[in-house]
Protein backbone atom coordinates (compact mmCIF):
# COMPACT_ATOMS: atom_id res chain seq x y z
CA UNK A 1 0.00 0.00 0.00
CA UNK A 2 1.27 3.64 -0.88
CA UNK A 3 2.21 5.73 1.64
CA UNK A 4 -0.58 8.42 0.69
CA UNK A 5 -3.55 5.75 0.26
CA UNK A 6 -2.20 4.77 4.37
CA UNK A 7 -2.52 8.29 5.06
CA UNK A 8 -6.14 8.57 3.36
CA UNK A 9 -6.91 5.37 5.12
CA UNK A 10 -5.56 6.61 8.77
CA UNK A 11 -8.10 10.22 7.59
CA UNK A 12 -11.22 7.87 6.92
CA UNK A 13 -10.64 6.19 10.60
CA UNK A 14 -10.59 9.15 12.27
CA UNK A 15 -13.72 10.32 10.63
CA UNK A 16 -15.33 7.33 11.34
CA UNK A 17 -14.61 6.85 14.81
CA UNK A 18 -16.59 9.69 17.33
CA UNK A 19 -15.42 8.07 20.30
CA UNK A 20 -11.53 9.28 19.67
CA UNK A 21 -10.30 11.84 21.97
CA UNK A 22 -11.04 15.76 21.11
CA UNK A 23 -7.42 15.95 20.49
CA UNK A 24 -7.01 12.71 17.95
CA UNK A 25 -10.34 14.68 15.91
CA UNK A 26 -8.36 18.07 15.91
CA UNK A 27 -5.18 16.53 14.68
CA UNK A 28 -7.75 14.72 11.72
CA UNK A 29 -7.84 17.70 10.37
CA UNK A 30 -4.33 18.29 10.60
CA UNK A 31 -3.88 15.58 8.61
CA UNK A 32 -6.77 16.60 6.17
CA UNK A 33 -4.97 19.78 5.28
CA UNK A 34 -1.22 17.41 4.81
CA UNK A 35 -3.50 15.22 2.51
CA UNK A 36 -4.62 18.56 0.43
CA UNK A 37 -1.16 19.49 -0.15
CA UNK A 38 -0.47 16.40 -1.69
CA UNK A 39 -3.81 15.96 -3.54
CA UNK A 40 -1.71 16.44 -7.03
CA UNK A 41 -0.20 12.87 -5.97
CA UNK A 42 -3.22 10.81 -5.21
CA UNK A 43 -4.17 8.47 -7.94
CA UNK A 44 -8.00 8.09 -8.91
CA UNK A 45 -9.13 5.12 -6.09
CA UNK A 46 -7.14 7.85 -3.40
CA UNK A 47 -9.47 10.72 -4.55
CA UNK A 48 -12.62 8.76 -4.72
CA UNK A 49 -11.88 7.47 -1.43
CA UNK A 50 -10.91 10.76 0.65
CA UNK A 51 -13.63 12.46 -1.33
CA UNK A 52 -16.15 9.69 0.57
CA UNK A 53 -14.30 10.57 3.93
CA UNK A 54 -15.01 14.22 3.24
CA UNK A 55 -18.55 14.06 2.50
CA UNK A 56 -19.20 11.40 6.01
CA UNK A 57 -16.79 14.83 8.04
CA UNK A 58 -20.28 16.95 6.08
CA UNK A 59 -22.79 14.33 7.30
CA UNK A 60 -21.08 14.20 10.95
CA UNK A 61 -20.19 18.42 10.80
CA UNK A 62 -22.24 18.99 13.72
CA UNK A 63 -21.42 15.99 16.33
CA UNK A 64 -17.52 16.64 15.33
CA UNK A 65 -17.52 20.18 15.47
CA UNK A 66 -19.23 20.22 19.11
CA UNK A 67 -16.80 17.61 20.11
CA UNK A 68 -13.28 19.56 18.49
CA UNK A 69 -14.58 23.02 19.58
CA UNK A 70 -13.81 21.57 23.48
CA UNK A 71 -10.38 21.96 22.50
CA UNK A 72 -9.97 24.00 19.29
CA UNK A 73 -11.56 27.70 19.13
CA UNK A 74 -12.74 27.54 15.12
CA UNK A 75 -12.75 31.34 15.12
CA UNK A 76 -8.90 31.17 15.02
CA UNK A 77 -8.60 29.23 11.71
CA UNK A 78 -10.68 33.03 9.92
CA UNK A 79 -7.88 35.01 12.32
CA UNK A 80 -5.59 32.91 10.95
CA UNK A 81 -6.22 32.76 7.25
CA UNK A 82 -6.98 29.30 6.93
CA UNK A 83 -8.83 29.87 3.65
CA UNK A 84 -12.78 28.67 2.78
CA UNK A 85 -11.30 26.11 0.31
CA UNK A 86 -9.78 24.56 3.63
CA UNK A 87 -13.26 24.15 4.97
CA UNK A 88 -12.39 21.07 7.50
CA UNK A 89 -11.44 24.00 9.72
CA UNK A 90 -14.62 26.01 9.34
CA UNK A 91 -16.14 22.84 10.49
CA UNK A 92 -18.65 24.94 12.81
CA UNK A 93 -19.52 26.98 9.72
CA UNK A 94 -20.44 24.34 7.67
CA UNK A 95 -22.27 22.89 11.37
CA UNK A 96 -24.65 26.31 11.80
CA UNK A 97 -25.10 26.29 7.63
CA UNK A 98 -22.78 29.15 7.53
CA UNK A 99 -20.44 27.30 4.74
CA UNK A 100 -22.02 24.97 2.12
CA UNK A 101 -19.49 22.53 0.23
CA UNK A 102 -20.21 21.22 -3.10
CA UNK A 103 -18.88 17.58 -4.15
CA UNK A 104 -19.07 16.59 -7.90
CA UNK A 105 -17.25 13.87 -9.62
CA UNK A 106 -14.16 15.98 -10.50
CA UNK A 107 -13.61 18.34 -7.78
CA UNK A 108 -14.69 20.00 -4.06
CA UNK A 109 -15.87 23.20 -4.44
CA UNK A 110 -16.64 25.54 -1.65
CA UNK A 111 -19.89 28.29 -2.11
């Protein structure tokens, strides 16, 4: 197994498991934004697969957002510049309906 289909496979754990620590789910997205910097690499099965991870982080935005925010203040990724496009750390946006992300079959778009 590649190195970056381990680290999309480690990503989709951590989304799937609620019961990890505050500070595992925090790191998660950590590890979201390494995976975005090396989207370029992943081959086709690697995009499909951490575009499925993304869209079950949308479906649990609320529970996971609660559940960072007790250690993570989300208002320091905006006084930080973490951009839109990075929306894993707007989670609480995306939470209240604030930030909407759109998924096709060739890219994430955020609106």
């Amino acid at each position: 197994m590649s190195k970056n289909k381990q680290e999309v496979m480690n990503y989709g754990e951590d989304v799937n498991d609620i019961d990890y620590s505050a500070y595992e789910h925090l790191r998660m997205l950590h590890d979201r934004t390494n995976l975005e910097n090396v989207k370029h690499e992943l081959d086709k099965g690697e995009k499909i697969l951490l575009t499925m991870y993304g869209l079950i982080l949308l479906k649990k935005a609320e529970e996971l957002a609660e559940h960072i925010s007790s250690v993570y203040d989300f208002s320091l990724s905006d006084k930080n510049g973490i951009t839109l496009e990075q929306w894993w750390w707007h989670l609480d946006k995306v939470a209240h309906g604030k930030l909407y992300v759109e998924y096709n079959s060739s890219a994430e778009k955020v609106i």
